[in-house]
N, C-alpha and C. Protein backbone atom coordinates (compact mmCIF):
# COMPACT_ATOMS: atom_id res chain seq x y z
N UNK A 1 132.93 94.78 124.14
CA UNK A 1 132.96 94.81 122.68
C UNK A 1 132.61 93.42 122.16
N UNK A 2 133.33 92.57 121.56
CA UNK A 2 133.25 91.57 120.91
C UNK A 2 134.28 90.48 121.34
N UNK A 3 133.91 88.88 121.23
CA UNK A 3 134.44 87.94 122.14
C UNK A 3 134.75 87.50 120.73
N UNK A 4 136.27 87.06 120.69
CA UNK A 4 136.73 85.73 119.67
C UNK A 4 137.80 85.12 120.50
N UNK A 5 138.18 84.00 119.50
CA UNK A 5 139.11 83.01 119.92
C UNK A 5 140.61 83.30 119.63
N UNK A 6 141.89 83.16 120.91
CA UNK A 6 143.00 83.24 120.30
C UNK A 6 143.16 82.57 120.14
N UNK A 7 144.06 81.91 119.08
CA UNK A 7 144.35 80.57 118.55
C UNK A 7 146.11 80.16 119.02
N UNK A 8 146.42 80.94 119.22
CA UNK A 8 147.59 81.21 120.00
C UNK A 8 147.51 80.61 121.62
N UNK A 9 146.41 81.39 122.53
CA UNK A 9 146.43 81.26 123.78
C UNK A 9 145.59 80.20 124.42
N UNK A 10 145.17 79.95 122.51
CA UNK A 10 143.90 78.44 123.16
C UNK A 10 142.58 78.67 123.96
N UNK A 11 142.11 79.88 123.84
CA UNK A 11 140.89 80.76 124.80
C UNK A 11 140.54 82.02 124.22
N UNK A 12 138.89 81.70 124.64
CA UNK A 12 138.05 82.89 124.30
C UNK A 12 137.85 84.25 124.77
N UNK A 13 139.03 85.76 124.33
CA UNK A 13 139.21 86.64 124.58
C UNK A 13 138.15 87.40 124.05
N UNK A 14 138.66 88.93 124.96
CA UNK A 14 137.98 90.35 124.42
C UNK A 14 138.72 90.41 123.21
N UNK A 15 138.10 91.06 122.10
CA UNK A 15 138.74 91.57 120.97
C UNK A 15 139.38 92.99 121.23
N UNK A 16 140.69 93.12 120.88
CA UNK A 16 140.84 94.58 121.81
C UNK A 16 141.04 95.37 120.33
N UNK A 17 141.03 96.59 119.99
CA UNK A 17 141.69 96.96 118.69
C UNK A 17 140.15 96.89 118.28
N UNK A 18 139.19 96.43 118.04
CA UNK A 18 138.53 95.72 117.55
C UNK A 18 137.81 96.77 116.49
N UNK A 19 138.03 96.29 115.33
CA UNK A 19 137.18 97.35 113.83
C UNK A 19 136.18 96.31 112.89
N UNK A 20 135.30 96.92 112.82
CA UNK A 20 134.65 96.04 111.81
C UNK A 20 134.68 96.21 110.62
N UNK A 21 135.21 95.11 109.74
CA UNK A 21 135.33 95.17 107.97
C UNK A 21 134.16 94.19 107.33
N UNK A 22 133.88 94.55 106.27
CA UNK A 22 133.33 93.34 105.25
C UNK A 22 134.34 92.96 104.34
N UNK A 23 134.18 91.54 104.13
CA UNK A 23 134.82 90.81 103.47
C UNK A 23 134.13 90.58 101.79
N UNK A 24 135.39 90.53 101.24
CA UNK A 24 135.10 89.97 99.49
C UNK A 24 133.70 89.82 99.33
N UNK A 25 133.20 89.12 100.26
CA UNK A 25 132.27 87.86 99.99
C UNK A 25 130.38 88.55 100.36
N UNK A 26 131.20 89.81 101.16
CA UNK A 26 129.88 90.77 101.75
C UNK A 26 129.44 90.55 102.98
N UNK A 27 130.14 89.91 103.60
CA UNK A 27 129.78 89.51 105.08
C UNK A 27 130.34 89.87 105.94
N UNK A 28 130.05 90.48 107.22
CA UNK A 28 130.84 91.29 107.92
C UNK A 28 131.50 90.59 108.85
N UNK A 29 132.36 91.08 109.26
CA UNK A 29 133.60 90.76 110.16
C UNK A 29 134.64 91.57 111.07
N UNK A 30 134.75 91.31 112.13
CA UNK A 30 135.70 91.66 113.35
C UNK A 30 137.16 91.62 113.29
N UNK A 31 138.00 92.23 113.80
CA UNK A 31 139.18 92.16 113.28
C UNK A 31 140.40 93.30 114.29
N UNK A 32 140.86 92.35 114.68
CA UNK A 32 141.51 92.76 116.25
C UNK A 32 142.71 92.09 116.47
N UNK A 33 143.00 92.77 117.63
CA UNK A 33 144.45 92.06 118.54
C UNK A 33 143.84 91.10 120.05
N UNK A 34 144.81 90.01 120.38
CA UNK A 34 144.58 89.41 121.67
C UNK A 34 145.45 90.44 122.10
N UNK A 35 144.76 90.83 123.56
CA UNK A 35 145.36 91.65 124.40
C UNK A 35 146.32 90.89 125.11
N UNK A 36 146.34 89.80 125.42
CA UNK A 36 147.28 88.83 126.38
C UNK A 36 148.30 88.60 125.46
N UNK A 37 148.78 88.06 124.43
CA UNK A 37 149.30 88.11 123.07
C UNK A 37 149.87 88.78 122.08
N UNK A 38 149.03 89.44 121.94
CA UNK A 38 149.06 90.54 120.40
C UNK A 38 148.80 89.70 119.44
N UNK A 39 148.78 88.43 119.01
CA UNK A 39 148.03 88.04 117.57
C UNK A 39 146.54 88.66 117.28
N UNK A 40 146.52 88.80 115.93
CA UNK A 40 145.61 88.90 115.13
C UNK A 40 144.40 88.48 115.53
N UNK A 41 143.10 88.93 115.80
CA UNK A 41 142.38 87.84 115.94
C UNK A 41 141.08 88.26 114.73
N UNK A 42 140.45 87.58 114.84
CA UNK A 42 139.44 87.39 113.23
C UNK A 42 138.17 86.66 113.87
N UNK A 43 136.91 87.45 113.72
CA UNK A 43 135.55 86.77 114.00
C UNK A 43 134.71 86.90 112.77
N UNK A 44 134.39 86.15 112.21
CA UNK A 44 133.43 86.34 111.03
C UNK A 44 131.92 86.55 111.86
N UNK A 45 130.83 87.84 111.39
CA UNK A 45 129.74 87.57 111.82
C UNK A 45 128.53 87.25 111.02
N UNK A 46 127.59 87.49 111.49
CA UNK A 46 126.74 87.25 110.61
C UNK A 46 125.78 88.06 109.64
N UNK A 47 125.14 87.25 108.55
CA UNK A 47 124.87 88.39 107.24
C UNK A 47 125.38 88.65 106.56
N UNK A 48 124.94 89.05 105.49
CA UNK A 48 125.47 89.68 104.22
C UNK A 48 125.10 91.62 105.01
N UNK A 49 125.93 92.59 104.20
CA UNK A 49 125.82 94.15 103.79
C UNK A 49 124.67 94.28 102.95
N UNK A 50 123.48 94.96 103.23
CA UNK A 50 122.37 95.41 102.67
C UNK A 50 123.40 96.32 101.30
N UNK A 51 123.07 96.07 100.05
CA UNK A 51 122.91 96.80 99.58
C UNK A 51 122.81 98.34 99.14
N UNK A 52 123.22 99.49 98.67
CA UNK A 52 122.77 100.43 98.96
C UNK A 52 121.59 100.76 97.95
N UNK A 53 120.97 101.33 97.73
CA UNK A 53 119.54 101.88 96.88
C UNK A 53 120.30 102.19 95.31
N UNK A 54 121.30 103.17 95.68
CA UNK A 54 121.84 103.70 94.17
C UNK A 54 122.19 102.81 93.42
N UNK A 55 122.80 102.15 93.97
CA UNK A 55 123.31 101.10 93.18
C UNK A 55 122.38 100.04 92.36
N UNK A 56 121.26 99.78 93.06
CA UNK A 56 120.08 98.92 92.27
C UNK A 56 119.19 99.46 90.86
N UNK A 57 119.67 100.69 91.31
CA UNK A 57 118.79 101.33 90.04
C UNK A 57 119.69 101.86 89.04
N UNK A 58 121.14 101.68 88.93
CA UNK A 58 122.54 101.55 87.94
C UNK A 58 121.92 99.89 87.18
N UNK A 59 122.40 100.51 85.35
CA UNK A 59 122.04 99.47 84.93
C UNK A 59 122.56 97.81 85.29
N UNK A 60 122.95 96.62 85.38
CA UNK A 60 123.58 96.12 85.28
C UNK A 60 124.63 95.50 83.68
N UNK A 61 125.92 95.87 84.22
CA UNK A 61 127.13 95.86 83.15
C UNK A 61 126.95 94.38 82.53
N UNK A 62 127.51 94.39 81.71
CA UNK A 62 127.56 93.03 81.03
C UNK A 62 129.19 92.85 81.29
N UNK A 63 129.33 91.56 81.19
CA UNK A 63 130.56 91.02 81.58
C UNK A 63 131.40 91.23 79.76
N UNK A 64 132.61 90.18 80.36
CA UNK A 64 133.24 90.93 78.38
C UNK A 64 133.08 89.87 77.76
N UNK A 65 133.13 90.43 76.74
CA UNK A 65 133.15 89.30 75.69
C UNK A 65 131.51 88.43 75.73
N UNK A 66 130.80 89.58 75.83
CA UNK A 66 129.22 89.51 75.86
C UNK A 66 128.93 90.82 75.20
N UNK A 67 129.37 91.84 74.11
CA UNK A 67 128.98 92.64 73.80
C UNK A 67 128.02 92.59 72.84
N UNK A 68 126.85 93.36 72.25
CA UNK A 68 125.85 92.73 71.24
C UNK A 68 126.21 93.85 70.00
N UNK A 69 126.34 94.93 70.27
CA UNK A 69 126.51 96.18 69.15
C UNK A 69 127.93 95.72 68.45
N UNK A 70 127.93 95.69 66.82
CA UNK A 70 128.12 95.65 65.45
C UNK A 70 129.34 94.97 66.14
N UNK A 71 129.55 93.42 66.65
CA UNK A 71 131.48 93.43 66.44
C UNK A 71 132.13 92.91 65.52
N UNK A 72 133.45 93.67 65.47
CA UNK A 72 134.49 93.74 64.76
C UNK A 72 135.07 92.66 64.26
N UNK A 73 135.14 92.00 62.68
CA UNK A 73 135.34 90.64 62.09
C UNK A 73 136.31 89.89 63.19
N UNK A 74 136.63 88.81 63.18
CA UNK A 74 137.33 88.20 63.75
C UNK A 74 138.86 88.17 63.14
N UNK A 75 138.97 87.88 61.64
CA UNK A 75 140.30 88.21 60.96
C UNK A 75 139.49 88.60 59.56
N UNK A 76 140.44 89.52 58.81
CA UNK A 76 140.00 90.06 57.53
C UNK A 76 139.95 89.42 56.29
N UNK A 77 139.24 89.79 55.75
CA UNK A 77 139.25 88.54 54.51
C UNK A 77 139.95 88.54 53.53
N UNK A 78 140.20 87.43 53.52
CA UNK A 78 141.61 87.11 52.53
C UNK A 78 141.22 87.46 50.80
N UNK A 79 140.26 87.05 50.51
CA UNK A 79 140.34 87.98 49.12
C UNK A 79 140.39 89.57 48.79
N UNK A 80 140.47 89.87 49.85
CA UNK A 80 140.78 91.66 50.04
C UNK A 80 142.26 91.75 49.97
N UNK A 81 142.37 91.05 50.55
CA UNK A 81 143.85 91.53 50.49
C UNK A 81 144.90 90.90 50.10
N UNK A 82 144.65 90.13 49.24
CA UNK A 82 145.89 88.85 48.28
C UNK A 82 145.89 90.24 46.85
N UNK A 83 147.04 90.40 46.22
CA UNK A 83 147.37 91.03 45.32
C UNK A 83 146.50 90.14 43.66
N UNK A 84 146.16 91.05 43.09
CA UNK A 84 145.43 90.98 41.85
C UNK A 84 146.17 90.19 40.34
């Protein structure tokens, strides 16, 4: 399977358990037990996750407080509403 480091045993083991995740960041990664041990062990590899197709052709969202359609006063105006 896949070789990482225990940091525990001070040496470069089999990854046993071993599943692959992507991280936050889109980059894939290993993620296992030392068999001699049992700690955790963690290999970052290499690359980013391609993309999928659907998703490129979804508009891109605008973030907030970037909206352009009609917005709403900021506070109401005071000669509206002071008594006559």
């Amino acid at each position: 399977m896949s070789e990482g480091y225990c940091v525990k045993c001070k040496a470069k083991k089999e990854i046993a358990e071993a599943v692959e995740e992507v991280m936050k960041n889109g980059r894939k990664a290993i993620k296992g037990k030392c068999p001699t041990c049992g700690v955790v062990m963690f290999k970052i590899l290499g690359g980013k996750v391609a993309a999928s197709s659907s998703s490129s052709s979804a508009p891109a969202a605008q973030p907030p407080g970037t909206e352009t359609a009609n917005p709403a006063p900021a506070s109401p105006d005071p000669a509206a509403s002071s008594p006559a």
